[in-house]
Protein backbone atom coordinates (compact mmCIF):
# COMPACT_ATOMS: atom_id res chain seq x y z
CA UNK A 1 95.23 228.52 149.76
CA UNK A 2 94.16 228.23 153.40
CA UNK A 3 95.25 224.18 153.93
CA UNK A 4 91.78 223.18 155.70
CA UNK A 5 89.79 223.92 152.08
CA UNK A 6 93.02 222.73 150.17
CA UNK A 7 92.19 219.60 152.47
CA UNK A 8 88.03 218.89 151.89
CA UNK A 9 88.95 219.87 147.57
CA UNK A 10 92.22 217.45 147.88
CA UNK A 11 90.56 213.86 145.91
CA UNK A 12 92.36 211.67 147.81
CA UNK A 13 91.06 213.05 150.95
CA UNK A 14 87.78 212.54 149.22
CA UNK A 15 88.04 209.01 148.42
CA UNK A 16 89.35 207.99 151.56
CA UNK A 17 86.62 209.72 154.13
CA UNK A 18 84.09 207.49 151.59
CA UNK A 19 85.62 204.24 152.02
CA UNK A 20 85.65 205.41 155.46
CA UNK A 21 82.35 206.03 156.01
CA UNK A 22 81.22 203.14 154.24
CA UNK A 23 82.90 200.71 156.42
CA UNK A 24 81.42 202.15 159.10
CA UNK A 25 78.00 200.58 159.18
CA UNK A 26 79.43 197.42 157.78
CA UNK A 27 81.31 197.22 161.25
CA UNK A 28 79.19 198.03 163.54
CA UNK A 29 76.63 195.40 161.40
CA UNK A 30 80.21 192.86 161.76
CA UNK A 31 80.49 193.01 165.50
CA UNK A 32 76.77 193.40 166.61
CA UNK A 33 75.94 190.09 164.22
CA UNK A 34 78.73 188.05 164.82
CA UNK A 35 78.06 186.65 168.17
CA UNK A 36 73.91 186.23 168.61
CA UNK A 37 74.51 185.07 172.30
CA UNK A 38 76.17 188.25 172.97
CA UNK A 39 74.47 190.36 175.95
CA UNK A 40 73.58 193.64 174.84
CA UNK A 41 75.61 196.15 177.35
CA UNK A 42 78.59 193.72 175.03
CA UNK A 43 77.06 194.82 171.69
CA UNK A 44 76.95 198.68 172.85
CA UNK A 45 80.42 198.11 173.70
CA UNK A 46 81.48 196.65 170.38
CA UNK A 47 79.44 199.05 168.68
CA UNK A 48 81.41 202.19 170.26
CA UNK A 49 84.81 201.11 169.86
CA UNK A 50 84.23 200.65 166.20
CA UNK A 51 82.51 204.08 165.90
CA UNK A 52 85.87 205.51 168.42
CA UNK A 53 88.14 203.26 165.62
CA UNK A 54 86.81 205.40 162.96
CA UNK A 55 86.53 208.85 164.56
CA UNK A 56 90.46 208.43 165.10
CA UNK A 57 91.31 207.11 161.85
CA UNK A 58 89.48 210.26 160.46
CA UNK A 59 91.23 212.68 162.95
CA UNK A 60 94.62 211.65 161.56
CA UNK A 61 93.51 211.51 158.29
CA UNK A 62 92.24 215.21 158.15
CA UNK A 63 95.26 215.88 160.26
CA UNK A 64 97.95 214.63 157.93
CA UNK A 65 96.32 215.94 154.99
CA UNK A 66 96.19 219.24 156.91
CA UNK A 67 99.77 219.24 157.87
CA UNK A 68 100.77 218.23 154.29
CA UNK A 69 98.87 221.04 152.78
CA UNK A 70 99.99 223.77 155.18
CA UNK A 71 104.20 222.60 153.98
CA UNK A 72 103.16 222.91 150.78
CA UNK A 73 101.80 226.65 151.23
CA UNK A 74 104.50 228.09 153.64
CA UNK A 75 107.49 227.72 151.47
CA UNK A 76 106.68 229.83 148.73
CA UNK A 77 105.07 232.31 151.25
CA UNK A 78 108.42 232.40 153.35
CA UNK A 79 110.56 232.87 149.59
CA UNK A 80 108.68 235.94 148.46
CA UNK A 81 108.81 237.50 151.86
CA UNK A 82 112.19 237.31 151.57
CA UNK A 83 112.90 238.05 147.95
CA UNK A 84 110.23 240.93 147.69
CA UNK A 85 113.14 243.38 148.24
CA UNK A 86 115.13 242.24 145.24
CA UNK A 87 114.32 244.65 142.03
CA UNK A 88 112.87 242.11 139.46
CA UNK A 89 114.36 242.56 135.32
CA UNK A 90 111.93 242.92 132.74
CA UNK A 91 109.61 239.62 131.63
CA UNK A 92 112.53 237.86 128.94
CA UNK A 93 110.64 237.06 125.63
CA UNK A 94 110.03 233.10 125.61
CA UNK A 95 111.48 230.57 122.83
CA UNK A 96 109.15 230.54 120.44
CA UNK A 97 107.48 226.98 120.41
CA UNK A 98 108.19 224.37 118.43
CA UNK A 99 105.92 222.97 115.69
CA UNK A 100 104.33 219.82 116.88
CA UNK A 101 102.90 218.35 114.02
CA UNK A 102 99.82 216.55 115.08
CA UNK A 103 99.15 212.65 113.86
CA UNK A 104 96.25 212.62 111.31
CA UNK A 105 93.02 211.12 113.31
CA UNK A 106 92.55 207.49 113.50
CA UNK A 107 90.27 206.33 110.08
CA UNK A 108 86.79 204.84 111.42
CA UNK A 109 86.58 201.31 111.82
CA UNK A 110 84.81 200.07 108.69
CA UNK A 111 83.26 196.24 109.86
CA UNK A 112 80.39 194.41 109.32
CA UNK A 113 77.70 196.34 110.55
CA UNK A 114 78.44 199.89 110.62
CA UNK A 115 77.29 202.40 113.67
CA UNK A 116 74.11 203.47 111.64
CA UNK A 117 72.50 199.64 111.19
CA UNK A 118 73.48 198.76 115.12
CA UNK A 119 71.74 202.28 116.28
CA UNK A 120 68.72 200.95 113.47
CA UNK A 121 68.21 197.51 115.24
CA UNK A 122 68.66 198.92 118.72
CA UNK A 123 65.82 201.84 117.53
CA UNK A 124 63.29 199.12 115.91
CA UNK A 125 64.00 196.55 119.00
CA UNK A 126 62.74 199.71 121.45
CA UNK A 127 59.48 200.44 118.65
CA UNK A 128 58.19 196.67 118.98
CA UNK A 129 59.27 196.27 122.60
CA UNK A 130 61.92 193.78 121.73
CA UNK A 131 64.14 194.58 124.63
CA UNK A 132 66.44 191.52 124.57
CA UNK A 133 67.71 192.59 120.87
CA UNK A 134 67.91 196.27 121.75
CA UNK A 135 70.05 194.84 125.31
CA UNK A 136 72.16 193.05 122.90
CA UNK A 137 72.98 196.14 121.17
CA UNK A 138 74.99 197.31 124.64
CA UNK A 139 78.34 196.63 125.45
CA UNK A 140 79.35 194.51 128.05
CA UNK A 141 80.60 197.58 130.01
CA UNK A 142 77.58 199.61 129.81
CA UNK A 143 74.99 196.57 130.68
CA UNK A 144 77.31 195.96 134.23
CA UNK A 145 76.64 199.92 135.11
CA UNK A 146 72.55 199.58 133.87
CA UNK A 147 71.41 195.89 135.43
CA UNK A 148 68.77 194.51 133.48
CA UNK A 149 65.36 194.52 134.82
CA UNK A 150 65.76 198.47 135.56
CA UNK A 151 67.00 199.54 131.63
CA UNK A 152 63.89 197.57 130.65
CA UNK A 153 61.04 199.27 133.16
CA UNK A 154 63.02 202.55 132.24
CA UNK A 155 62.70 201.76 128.37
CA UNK A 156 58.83 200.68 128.78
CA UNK A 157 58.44 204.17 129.44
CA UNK A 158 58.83 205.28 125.38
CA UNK A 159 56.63 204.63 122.73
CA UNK A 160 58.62 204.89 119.48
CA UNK A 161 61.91 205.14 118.33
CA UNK A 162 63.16 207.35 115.38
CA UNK A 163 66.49 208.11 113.59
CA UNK A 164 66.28 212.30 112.55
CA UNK A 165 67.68 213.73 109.73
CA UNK A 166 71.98 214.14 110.28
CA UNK A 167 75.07 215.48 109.07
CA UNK A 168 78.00 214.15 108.12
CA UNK A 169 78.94 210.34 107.27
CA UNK A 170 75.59 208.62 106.80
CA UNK A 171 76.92 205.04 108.33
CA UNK A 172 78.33 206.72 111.48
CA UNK A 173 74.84 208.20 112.80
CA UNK A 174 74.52 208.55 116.39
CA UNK A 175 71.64 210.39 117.49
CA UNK A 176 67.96 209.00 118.01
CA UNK A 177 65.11 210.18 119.28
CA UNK A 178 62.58 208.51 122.19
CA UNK A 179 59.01 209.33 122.38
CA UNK A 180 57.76 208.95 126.01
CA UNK A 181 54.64 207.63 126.73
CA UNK A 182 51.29 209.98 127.68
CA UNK A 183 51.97 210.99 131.48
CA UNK A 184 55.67 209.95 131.63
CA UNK A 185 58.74 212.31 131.84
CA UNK A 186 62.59 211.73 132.30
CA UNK A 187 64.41 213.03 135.33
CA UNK A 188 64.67 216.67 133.61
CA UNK A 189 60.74 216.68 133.23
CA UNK A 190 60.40 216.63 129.61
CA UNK A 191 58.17 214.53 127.43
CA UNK A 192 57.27 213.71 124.33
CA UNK A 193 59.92 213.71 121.71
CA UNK A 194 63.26 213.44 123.56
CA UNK A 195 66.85 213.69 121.97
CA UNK A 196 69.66 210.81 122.80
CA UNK A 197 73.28 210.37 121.66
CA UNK A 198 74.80 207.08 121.52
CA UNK A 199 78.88 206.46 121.69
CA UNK A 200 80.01 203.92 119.88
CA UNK A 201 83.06 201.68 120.58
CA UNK A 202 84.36 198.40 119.29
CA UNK A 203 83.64 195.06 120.92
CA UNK A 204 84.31 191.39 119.55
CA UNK A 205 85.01 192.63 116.18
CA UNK A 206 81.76 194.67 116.05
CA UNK A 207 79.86 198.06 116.94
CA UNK A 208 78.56 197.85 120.13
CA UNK A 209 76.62 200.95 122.31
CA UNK A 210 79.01 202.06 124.82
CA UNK A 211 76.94 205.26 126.14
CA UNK A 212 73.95 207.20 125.94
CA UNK A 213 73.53 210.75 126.93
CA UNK A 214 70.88 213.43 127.15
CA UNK A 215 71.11 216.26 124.75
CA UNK A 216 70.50 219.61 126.70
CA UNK A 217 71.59 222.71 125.30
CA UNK A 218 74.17 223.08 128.14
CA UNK A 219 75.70 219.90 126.93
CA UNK A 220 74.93 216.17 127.03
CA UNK A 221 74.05 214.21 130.10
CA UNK A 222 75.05 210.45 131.09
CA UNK A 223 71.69 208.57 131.18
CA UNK A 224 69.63 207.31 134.47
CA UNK A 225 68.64 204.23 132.69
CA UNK A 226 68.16 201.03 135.24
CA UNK A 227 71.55 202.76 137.48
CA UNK A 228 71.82 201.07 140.89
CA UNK A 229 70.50 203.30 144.54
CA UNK A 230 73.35 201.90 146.74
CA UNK A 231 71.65 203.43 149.63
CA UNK A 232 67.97 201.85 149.13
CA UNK A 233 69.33 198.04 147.75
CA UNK A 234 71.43 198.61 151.46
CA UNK A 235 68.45 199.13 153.23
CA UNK A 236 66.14 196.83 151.48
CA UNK A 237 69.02 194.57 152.35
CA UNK A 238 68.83 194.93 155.83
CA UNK A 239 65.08 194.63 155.84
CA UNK A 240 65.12 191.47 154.55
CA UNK A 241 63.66 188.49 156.76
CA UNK A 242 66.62 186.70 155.73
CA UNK A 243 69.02 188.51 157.80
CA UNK A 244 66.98 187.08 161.15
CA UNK A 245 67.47 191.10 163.04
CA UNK A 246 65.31 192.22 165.05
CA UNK A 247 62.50 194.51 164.39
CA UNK A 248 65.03 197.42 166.58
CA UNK A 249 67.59 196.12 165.04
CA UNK A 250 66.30 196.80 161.35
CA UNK A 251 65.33 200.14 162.33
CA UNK A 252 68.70 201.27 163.90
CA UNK A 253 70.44 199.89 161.03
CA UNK A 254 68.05 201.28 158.70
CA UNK A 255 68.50 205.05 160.44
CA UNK A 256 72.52 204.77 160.06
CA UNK A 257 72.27 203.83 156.92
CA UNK A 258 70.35 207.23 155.79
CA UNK A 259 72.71 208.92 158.57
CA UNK A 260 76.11 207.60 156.51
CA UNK A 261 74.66 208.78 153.28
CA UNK A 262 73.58 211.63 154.22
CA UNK A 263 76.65 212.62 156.26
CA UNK A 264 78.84 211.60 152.73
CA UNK A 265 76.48 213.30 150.25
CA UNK A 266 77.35 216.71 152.76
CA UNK A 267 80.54 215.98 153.26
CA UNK A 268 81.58 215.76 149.50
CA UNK A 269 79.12 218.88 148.53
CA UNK A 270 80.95 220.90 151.04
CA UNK A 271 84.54 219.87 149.97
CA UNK A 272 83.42 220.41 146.47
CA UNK A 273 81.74 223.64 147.22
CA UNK A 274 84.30 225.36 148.98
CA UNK A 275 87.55 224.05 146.61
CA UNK A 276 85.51 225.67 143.63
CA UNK A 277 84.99 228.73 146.15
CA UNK A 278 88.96 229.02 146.48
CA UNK A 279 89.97 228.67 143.31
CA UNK A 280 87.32 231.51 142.22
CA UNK A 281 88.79 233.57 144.51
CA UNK A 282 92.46 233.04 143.56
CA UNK A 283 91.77 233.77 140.30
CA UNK A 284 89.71 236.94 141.00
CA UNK A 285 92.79 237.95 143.35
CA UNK A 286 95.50 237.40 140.81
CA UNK A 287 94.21 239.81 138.67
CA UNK A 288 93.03 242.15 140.92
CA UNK A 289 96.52 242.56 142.82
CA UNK A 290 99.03 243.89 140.56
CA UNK A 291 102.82 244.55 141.70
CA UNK A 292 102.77 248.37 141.77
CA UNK A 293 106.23 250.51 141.11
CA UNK A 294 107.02 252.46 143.96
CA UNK A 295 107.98 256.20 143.12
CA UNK A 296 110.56 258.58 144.73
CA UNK A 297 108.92 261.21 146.69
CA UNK A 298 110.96 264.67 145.94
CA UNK A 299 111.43 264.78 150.04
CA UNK A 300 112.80 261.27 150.46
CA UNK A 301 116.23 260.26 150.87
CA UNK A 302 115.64 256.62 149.42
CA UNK A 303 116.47 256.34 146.02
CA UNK A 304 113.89 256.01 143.02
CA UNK A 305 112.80 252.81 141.66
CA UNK A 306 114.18 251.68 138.63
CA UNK A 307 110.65 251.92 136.18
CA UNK A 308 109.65 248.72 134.83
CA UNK A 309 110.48 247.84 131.29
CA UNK A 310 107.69 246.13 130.56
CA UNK A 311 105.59 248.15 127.49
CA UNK A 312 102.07 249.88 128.28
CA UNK A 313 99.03 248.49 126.97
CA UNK A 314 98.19 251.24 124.47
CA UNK A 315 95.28 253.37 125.29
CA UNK A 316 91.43 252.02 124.74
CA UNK A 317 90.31 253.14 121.19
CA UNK A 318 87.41 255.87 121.36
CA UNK A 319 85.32 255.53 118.17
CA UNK A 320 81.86 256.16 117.10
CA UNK A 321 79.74 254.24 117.67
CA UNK A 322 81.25 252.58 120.90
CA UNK A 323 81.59 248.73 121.82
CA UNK A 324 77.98 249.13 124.47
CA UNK A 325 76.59 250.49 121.59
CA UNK A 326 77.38 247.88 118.77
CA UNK A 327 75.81 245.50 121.27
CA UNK A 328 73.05 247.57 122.09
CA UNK A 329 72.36 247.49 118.23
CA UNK A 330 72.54 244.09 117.48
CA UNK A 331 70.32 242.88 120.96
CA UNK A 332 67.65 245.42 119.53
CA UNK A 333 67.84 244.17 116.09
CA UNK A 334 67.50 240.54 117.51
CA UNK A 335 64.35 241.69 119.38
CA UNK A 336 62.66 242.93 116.50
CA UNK A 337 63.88 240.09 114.26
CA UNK A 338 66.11 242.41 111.85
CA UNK A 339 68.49 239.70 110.83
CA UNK A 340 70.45 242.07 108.72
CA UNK A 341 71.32 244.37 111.40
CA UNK A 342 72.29 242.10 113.59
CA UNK A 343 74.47 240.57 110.97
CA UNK A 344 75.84 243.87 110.16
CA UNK A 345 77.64 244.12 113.97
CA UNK A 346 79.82 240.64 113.09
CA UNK A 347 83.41 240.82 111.55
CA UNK A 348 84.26 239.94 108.17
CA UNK A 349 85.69 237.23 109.11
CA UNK A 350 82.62 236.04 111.73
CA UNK A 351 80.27 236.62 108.48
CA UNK A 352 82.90 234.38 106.40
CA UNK A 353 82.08 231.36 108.95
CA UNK A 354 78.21 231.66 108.98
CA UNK A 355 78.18 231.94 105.14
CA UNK A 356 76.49 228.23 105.71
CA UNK A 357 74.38 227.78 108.20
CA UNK A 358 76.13 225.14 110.88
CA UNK A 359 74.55 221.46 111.26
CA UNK A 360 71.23 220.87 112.88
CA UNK A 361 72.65 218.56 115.51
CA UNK A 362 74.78 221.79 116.71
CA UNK A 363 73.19 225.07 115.70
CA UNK A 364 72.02 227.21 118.75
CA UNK A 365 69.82 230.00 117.35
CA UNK A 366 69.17 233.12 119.56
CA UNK A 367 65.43 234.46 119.89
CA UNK A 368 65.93 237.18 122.44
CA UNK A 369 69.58 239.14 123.23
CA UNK A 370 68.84 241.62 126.45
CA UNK A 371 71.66 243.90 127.29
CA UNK A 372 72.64 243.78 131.33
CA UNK A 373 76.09 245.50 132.00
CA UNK A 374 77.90 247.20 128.91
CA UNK A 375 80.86 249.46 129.42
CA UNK A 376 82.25 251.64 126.46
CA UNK A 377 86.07 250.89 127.67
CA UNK A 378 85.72 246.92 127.29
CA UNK A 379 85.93 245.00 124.02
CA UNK A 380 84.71 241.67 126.41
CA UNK A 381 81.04 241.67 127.46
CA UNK A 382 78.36 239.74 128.85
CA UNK A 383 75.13 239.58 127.23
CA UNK A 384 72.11 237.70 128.30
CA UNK A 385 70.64 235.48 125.54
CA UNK A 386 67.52 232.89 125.21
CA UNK A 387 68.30 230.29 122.62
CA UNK A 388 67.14 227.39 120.91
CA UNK A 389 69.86 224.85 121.05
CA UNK A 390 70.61 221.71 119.41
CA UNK A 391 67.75 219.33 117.93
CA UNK A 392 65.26 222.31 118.51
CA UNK A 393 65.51 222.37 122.14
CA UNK A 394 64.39 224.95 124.09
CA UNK A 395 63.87 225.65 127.91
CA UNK A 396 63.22 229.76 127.89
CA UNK A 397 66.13 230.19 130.36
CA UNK A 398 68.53 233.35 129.87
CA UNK A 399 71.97 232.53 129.91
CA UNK A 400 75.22 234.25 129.65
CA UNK A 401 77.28 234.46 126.64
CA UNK A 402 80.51 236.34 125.94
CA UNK A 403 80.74 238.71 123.06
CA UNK A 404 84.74 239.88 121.74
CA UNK A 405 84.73 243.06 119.99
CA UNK A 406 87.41 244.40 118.24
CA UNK A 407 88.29 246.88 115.43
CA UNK A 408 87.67 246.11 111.68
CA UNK A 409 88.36 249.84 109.38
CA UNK A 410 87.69 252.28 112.20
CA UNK A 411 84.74 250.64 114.04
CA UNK A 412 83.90 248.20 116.66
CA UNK A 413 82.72 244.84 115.40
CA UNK A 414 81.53 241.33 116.96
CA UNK A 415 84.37 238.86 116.19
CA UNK A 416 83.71 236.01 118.51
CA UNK A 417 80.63 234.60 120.72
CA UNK A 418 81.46 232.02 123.72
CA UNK A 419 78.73 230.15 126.13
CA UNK A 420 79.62 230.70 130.01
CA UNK A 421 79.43 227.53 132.00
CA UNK A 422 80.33 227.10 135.55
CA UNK A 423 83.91 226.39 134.41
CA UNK A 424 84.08 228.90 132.12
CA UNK A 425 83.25 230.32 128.43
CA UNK A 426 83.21 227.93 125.73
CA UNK A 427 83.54 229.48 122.14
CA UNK A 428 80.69 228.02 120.15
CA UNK A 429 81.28 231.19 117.20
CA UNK A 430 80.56 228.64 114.22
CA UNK A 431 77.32 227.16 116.15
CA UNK A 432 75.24 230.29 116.90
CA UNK A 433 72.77 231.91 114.58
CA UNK A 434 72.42 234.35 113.58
């Protein structure tokens, strides 16, 4: 990896060009407040030397995490230079591993009030606008992250409260849903009913709420509710006629304040950016370049390679019909609503899993399957779906899902179905319908 985007995707690097940023405007706000008789060619002055102070400190930073990188790379680059020559044995066969036997799960907590009656009280306290009981239904962790006054204009925004219809223990529910108000939408736009999960954790002896998420069908999403803006309580704080600046003052504090944050919000997004850019590309590479055998030509001197003795991969089955066309068959039977069809492509073992139907709170139905790229020589394909995903949600957005085919008595059949995320495919066989 080339060391200047090992450096902006290394997290310490990270953390330390934000502390360092962040101290910048408190020291130029130190040395230009400090003195008030101070002349103002003396404040410039001040002002520059703390803005040289930081430039260096960053230079040596990004330097030394530069040089540290760049060791770290050239010593297995200079060892397979030099060891390329040697003829490499066959891969060994590994140990097989040893059984681990896993510790049965921790038993839930049974106290007082169980998860179900806290989620209740905090549900009715949001219904009759009770907002000091449903506050009291946080733990102590989550009301330092969500102050106060902000979870309670954020909470005036819903109407009613319900508890919906669940699987599994019935004193360990932990979904609810939030009816917003007419006119008002959360920060993904949506209105009207909206789905929430609450984690539970134990505090004092009893249940308390120690999260709350969004339920998307792409996962679930920490909540906005009452969260602090560091950048506008900053400026508002340097606004304030309590601070005795100067109208100019005020506005060039103001400006480096949105300068600093927007100067960290690009700096991270670009180290973040490019370190998932490498490690794409890695990956794509290390498949792509495979150690090739060199052969003898019949006019060389140099002697043959020794072959490898590692075994083929046996030859792609051909059979009728092919894997493109089992998938072609069960996106058109999904498009015309032929259940059985589509049900027909799935494995034995696939239709031994969705002889129930999975859980509400999970199941992800697909309404429209469209076919982009199918080849007949891969069992692995993508296939562009629109779902309906947990709790009824639905956005109308096509996303990508992997379907594994492999061979059940002579023909091609669908044995597993993952959803791609940005980090990869997550199997979710025994949550999709049909």
């Amino acid at each position: 990896m080339n060391p200047l985007l090992a450096m902006f995707g290394d997290p310490i690097w990270q953390i330390l060009t934000v502390i360092l940023v962040l101290a910048l405007p408190v020291g130029i706000m130190a040395v230009r407040t400090r003195d008030m008789h101070a002349s103002a060619d003396q404040k410039r002055r001040e002002t520059r030397r703390v803005l040289l102070l930081c430039l260096i400190v960053f230079v040596l930073l990004s330097g030394g995490e530069i040089l540290f990188h760049a060791r770290q790379t050239s010593p297995p680059q200079v060892a397979s230079h030099a060891f390329s020559s040697i003829p490499t044995r066959g891969p060994t066969a590994a140990p097989p591993p040893t059984s681990d036997p896993s510790p049965d799960p921790t038993p839930t907590p049974r106290l007082a009030r169980s998860m179900t009656q806290v989620l209740t009280t905090f549900c009715d306290a949001i219904t009759t606008q009770d907002y000091q009981t449903a506050w009291k239904q946080y733990a102590r962790s989550l009301q330092q992250a969500h102050p106060e006054p902000e979870t309670f204009a954020a909470w005036r925004k819903f109407t009613r409260c319900s508890i919906p219809d669940q699987s599994g223990d019935p004193s360990a529910l932990t979904v609810l849903t939030l009816t917003f108000a007419a006119g008002s939408t959360d920060r993904f736009r949506r209105s009207g009913d909206v789905d929430y999960r609450l984690t539970m954790g134990v505090e004092d002896h009893a249940w308390k709420i120690t999260g709350v998420c969004d339920i998307l069908s792409e996962g679930c999403f920490a909540v906005s509710w009452g969260e602090k803006e560091v950048a506008l309580i900053l400026i508002i704080t340097l606004r304030s006629p309590d601070l005795h600046l100067a109208a100019r003052h005020q506005g060039f504090l103001t400006r480096l304040t949105l300068l600093v944050c927007l100067t960290l919000f690009l700096v991270l997004s670009a180290g973040v950016v490019l370190f998932h850019k490498v490690r794409a590309a890695s990956t794509v590479g290390s498949e792509v370049m495979r150690p090739r055998a060199a052969t003898a030509s019949p006019h060389s001197d140099s002697l043959p390679t020794t072959p490898s003795s590692s075994p083929q991969p046996p030859p792609f089955p051909s059979l009728t019909p092919s894997s493109a066309q089992v998938l072609t068959t069960f996106c058109e039977a999904i498009e015309r609503q032929d259940l059985n069809t589509a049900w027909e492509q799935y494995a034995k073992a696939l239709q031994k899993e969705r002889a129930a139907p999975p859980p509400f709170l999970v199941r992800i139905t697909i309404v429209r399957c469209r076919v982009d790229v199918v080849s007949d020589t891969s069992a692995t394909v993508l296939l562009l779906l629109k779902t309906i995903g947990p709790n009824g949600y639905r956005d109308d957005y096509e996303r990508d899902f992997q379907f594994t085919l492999s061979v059940e008595h002579g023909a091609w059949k669908i044995t597993q179905i993952a959803r791609c995320l940005a980090d990869g495919c997550l199997p979710d066989t025994t949550s999709i319908m049909p």
